[in-house]
Protein backbone atom coordinates (compact mmCIF):
# COMPACT_ATOMS: atom_id res chain seq x y z
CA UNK A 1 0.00 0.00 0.00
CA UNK A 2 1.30 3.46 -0.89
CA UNK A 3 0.42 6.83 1.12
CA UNK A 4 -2.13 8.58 0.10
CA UNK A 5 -3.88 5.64 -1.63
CA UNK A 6 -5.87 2.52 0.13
CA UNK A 7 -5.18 0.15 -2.70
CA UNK A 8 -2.76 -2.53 -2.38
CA UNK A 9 -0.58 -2.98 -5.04
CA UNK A 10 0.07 -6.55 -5.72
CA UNK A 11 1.52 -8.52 -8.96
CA UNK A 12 -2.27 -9.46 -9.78
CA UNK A 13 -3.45 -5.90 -9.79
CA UNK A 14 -4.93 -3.29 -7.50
CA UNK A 15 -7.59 -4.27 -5.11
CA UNK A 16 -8.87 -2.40 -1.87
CA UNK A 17 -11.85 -2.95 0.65
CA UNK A 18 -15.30 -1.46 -0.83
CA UNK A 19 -18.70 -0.67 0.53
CA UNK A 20 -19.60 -4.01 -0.90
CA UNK A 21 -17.76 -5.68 1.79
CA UNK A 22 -18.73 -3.38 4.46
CA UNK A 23 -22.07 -4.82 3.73
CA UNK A 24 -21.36 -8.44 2.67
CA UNK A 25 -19.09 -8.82 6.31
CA UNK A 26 -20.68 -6.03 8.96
CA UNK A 27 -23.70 -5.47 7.77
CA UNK A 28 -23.68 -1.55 8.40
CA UNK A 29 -25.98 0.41 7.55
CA UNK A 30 -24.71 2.23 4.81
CA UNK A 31 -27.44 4.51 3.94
CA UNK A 32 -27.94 7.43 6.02
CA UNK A 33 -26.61 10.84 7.95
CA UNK A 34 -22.97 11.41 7.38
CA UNK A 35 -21.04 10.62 10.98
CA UNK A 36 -20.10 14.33 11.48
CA UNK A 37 -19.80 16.36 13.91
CA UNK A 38 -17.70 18.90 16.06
CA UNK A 39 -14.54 16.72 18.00
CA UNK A 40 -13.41 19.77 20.12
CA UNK A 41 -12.48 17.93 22.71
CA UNK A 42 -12.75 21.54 25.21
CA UNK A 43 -14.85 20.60 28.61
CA UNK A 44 -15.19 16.66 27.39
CA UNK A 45 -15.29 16.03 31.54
CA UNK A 46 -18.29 18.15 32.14
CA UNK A 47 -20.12 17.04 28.85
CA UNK A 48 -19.45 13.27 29.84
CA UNK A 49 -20.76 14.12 33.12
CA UNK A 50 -24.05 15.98 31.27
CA UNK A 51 -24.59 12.27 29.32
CA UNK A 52 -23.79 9.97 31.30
CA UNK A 53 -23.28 10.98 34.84
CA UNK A 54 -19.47 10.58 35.69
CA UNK A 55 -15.96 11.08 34.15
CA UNK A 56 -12.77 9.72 34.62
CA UNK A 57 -10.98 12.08 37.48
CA UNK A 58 -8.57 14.98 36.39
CA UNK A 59 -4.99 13.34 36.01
CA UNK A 60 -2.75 14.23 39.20
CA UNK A 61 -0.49 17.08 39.22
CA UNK A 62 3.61 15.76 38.87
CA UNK A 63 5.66 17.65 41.19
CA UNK A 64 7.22 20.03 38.25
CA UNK A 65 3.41 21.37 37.67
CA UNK A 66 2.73 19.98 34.62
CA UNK A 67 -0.10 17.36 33.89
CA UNK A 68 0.38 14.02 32.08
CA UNK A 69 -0.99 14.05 28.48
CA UNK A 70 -4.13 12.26 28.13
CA UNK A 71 -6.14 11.63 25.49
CA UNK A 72 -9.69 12.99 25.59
CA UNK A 73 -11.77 10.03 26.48
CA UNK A 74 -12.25 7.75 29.54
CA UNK A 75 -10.04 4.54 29.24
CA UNK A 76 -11.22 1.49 28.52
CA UNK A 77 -10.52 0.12 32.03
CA UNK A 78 -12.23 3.24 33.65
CA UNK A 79 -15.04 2.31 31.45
CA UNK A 80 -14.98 -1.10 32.71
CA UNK A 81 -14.52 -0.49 36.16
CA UNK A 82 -17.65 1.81 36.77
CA UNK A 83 -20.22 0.16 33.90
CA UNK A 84 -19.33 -3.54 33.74
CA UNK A 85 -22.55 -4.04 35.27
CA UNK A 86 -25.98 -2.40 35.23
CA UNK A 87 -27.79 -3.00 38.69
CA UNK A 88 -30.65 -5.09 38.76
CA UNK A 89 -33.34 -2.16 39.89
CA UNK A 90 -32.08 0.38 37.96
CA UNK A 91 -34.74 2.28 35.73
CA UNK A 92 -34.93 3.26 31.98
CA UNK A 93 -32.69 6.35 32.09
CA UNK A 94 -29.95 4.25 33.76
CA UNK A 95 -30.07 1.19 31.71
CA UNK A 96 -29.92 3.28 28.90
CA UNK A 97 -26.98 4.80 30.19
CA UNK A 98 -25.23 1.82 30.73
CA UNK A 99 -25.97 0.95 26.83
CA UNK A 100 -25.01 4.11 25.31
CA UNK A 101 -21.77 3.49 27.65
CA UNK A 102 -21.59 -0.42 26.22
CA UNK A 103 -22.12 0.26 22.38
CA UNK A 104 -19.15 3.17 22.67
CA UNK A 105 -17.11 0.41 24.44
CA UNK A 106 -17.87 -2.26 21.37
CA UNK A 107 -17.15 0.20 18.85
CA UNK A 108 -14.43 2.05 20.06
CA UNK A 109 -12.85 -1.86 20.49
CA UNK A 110 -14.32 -2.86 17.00
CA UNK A 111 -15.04 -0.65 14.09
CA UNK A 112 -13.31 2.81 15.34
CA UNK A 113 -10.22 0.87 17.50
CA UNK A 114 -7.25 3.15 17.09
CA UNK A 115 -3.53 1.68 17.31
CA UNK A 116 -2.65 2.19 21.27
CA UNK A 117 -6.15 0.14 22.03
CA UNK A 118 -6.26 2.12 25.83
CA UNK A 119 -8.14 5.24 25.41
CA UNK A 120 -11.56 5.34 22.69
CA UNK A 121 -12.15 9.26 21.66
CA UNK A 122 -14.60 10.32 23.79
CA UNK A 123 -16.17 11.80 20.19
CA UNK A 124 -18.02 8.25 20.06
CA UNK A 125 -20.19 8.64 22.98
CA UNK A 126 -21.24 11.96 21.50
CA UNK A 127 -22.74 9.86 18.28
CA UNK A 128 -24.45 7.17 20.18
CA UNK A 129 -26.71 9.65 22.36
CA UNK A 130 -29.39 8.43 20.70
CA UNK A 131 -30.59 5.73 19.67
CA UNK A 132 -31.90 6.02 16.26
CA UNK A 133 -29.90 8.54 14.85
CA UNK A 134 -29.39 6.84 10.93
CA UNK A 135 -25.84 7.78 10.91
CA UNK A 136 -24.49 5.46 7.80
CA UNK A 137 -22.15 3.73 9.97
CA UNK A 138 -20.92 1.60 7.17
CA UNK A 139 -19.58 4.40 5.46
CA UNK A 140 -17.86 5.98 8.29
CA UNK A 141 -16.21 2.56 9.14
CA UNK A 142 -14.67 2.55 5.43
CA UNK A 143 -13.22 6.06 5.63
CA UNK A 144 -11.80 5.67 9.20
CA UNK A 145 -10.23 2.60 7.97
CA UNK A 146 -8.86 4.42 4.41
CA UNK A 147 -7.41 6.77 6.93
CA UNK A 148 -5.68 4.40 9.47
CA UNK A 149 -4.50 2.68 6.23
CA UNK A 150 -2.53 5.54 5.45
CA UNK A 151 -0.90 7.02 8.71
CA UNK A 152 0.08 3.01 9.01
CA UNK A 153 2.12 3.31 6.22
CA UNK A 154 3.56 7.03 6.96
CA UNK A 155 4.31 5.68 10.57
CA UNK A 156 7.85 5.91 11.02
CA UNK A 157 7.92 5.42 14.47
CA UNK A 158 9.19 2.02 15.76
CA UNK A 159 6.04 1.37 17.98
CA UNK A 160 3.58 2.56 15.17
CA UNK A 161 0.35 0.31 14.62
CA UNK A 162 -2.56 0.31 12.99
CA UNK A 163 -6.40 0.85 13.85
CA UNK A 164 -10.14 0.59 12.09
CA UNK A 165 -12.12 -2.61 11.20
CA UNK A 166 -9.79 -5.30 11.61
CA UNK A 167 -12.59 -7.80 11.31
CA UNK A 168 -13.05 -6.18 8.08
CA UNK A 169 -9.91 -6.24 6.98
CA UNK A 170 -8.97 -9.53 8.13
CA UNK A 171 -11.80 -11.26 6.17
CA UNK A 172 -11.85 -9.38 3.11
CA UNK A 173 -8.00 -10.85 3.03
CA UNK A 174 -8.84 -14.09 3.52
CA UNK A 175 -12.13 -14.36 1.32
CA UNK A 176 -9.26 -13.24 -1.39
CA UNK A 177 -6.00 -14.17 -0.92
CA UNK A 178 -4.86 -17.72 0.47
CA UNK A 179 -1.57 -15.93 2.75
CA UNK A 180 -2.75 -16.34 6.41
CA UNK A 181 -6.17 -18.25 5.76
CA UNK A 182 -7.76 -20.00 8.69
CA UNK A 183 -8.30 -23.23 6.33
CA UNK A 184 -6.61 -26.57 5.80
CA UNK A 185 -4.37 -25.91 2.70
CA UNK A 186 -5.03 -29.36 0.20
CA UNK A 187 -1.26 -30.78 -1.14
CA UNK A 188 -0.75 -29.94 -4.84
CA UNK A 189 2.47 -31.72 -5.75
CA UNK A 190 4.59 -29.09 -8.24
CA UNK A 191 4.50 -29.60 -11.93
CA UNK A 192 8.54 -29.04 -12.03
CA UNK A 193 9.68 -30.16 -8.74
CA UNK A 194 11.82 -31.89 -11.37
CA UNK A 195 13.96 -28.75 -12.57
CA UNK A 196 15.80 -27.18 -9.18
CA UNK A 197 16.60 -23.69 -10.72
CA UNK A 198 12.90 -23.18 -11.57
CA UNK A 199 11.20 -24.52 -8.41
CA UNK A 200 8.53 -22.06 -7.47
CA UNK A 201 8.63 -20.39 -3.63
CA UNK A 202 5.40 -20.42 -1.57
CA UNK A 203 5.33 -16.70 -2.09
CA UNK A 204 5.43 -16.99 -5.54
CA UNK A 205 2.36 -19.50 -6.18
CA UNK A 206 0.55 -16.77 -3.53
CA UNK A 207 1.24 -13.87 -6.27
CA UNK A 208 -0.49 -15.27 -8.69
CA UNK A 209 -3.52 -14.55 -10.28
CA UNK A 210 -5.32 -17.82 -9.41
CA UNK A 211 -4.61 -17.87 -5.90
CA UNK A 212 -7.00 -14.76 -5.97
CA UNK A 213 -10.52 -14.80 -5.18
CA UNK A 214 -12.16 -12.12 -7.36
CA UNK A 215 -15.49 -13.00 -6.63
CA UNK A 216 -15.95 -14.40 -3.25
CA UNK A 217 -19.68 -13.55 -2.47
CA UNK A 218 -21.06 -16.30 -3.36
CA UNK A 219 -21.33 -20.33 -3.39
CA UNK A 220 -18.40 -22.19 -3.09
CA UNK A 221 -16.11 -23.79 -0.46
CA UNK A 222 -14.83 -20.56 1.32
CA UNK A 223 -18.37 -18.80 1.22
CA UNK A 224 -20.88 -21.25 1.78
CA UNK A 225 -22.64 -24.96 0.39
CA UNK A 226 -25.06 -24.11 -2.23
CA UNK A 227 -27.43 -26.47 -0.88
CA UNK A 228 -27.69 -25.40 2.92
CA UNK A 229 -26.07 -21.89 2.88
CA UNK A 230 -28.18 -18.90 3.56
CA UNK A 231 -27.50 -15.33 2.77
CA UNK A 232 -28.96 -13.22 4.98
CA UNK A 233 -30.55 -10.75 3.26
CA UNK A 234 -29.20 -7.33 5.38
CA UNK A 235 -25.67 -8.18 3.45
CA UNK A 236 -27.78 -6.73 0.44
CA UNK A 237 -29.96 -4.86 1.75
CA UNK A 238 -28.09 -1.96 -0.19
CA UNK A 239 -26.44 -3.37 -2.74
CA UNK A 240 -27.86 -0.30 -4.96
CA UNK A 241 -25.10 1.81 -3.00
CA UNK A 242 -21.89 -0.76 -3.62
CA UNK A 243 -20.66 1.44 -6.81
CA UNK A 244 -21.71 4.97 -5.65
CA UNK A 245 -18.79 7.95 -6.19
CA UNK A 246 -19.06 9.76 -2.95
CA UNK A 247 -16.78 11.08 -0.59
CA UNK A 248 -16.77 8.70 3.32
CA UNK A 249 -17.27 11.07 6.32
CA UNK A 250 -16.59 9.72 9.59
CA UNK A 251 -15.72 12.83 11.31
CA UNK A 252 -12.43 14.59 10.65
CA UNK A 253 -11.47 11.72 8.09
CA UNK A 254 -13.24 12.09 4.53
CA UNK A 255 -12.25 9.78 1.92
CA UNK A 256 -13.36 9.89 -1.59
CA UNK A 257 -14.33 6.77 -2.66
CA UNK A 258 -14.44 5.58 -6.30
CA UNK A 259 -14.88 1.28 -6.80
CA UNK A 260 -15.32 1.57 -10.45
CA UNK A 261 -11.02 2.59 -11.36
């Protein structure tokens, strides 16, 4: 993968995670209210306080009167600690406190993790105030992972990592490619195993173009029996909006997206 793009650039050709498999794998609603909104992070105590009734206390003071750097956002073991469980007589405002609280926890962890996997942005709790709010979560998981794509690349650090759907990811490689596929690999003896100088490498039978799954929605041994398998029928739900040319909000990353080059 190169900066600036979220392609990867193999010896077969150019391929790249789509709204197609946002659907096809997650589900997500793709359809819907851009995810944007203001991520000023100024007074995030008080306005976690205003939502959910607490906040993580103010970091203590070191000795030279400066303040360690935090990131704005309760940890996840703060989050733990004071909402791992709902008590049993609590009423409808509480429970739903403890859910907004749960779903920022699962998604923060899931679709929006970032590399250092300790603090979610508190930004997340801010979307899931209510309920139904039709934000087209799909897209917004695409363009946060386009972005994490490319700092990973630009990281230069020696610690760097990366963040976004790494369900996502991880199964749109291995619908595709064979490298790193949780399946039983079947013995194909080589056609020259005869000639020493051109014995193929592992990694060479893995760049070609029939190790790669173009299509692999659909019946076969890696998707699903045609006989017994079952779609379910939210994975195209909106299959109208696979090929659309539209730019991915999720906040302060905005991708443009374009499937058809």
């Amino acid at each position: 993968m190169e900066a600036g793009e979220y392609s990867f650039h193999l010896r077969t050709g150019e391929m790249t995670v789509t709204l197609q498999d946002v659907s096809m794998i997650t589900t997500l609603p793709i359809e819907g209210k851009p995810l944007c909104m203001s991520t000023d992070s100024e007074g995030w105590r008080q306005q976690m306080e205003a939502l959910i009734g607490m906040s993580p206390p103010e970091p203590e003071v070191e000795d030279v009167g400066k303040k360690d750097r935090v990131p704005a956002g309760a940890s996840f073991t703060w989050i733990a600690t004071n909402f791992a469980h709902c008590p049993e007589d609590a009423n409808d405002e509480v429970i739903q406190t403890y859910a907004h609280v749960y779903m920022r926890y699962v998604i923060s962890k899931t679709i929006f993790a970032d590399d250092t996997g300790k603090n979610p942005p508190w930004m997340w709790l801010k979307a899931l105030t209510v309920f139904d709010n039709n934000f087209s979560w799909g897209s917004a998981a695409l363009a946060y992972l386009y972005r994490q794509l490319d700092e990973a690349c630009r990281r230069s650090i020696k610690d760097g990592g990366i963040g976004g759907c790494m369900l996502l990811l991880s199964v749109w490689s291995w619908e595709r490619l064979p490298v790193g596929r949780p399946k039983g690999a079947t013995f194909k003896p080589w056609d020259d195993h005869d000639n020493h100088v051109q014995l193929p490498t592992w990694a060479y039978k893995w760049d070609v173009a029939s190790e790669v799954e173009w299509k692999p929605y659909g019946a076969g041994p890696s998707f699903g029996d045609a006989h017994t398998f079952q779609l379910n029928p939210i994975c195209l739900q909106e299959k109208h909006l696979w090929l659309m040319l539209c730019p991915l909000i999720c906040n302060l990353a905005v991708e443009f997206d374009d499937p058809q080059v």
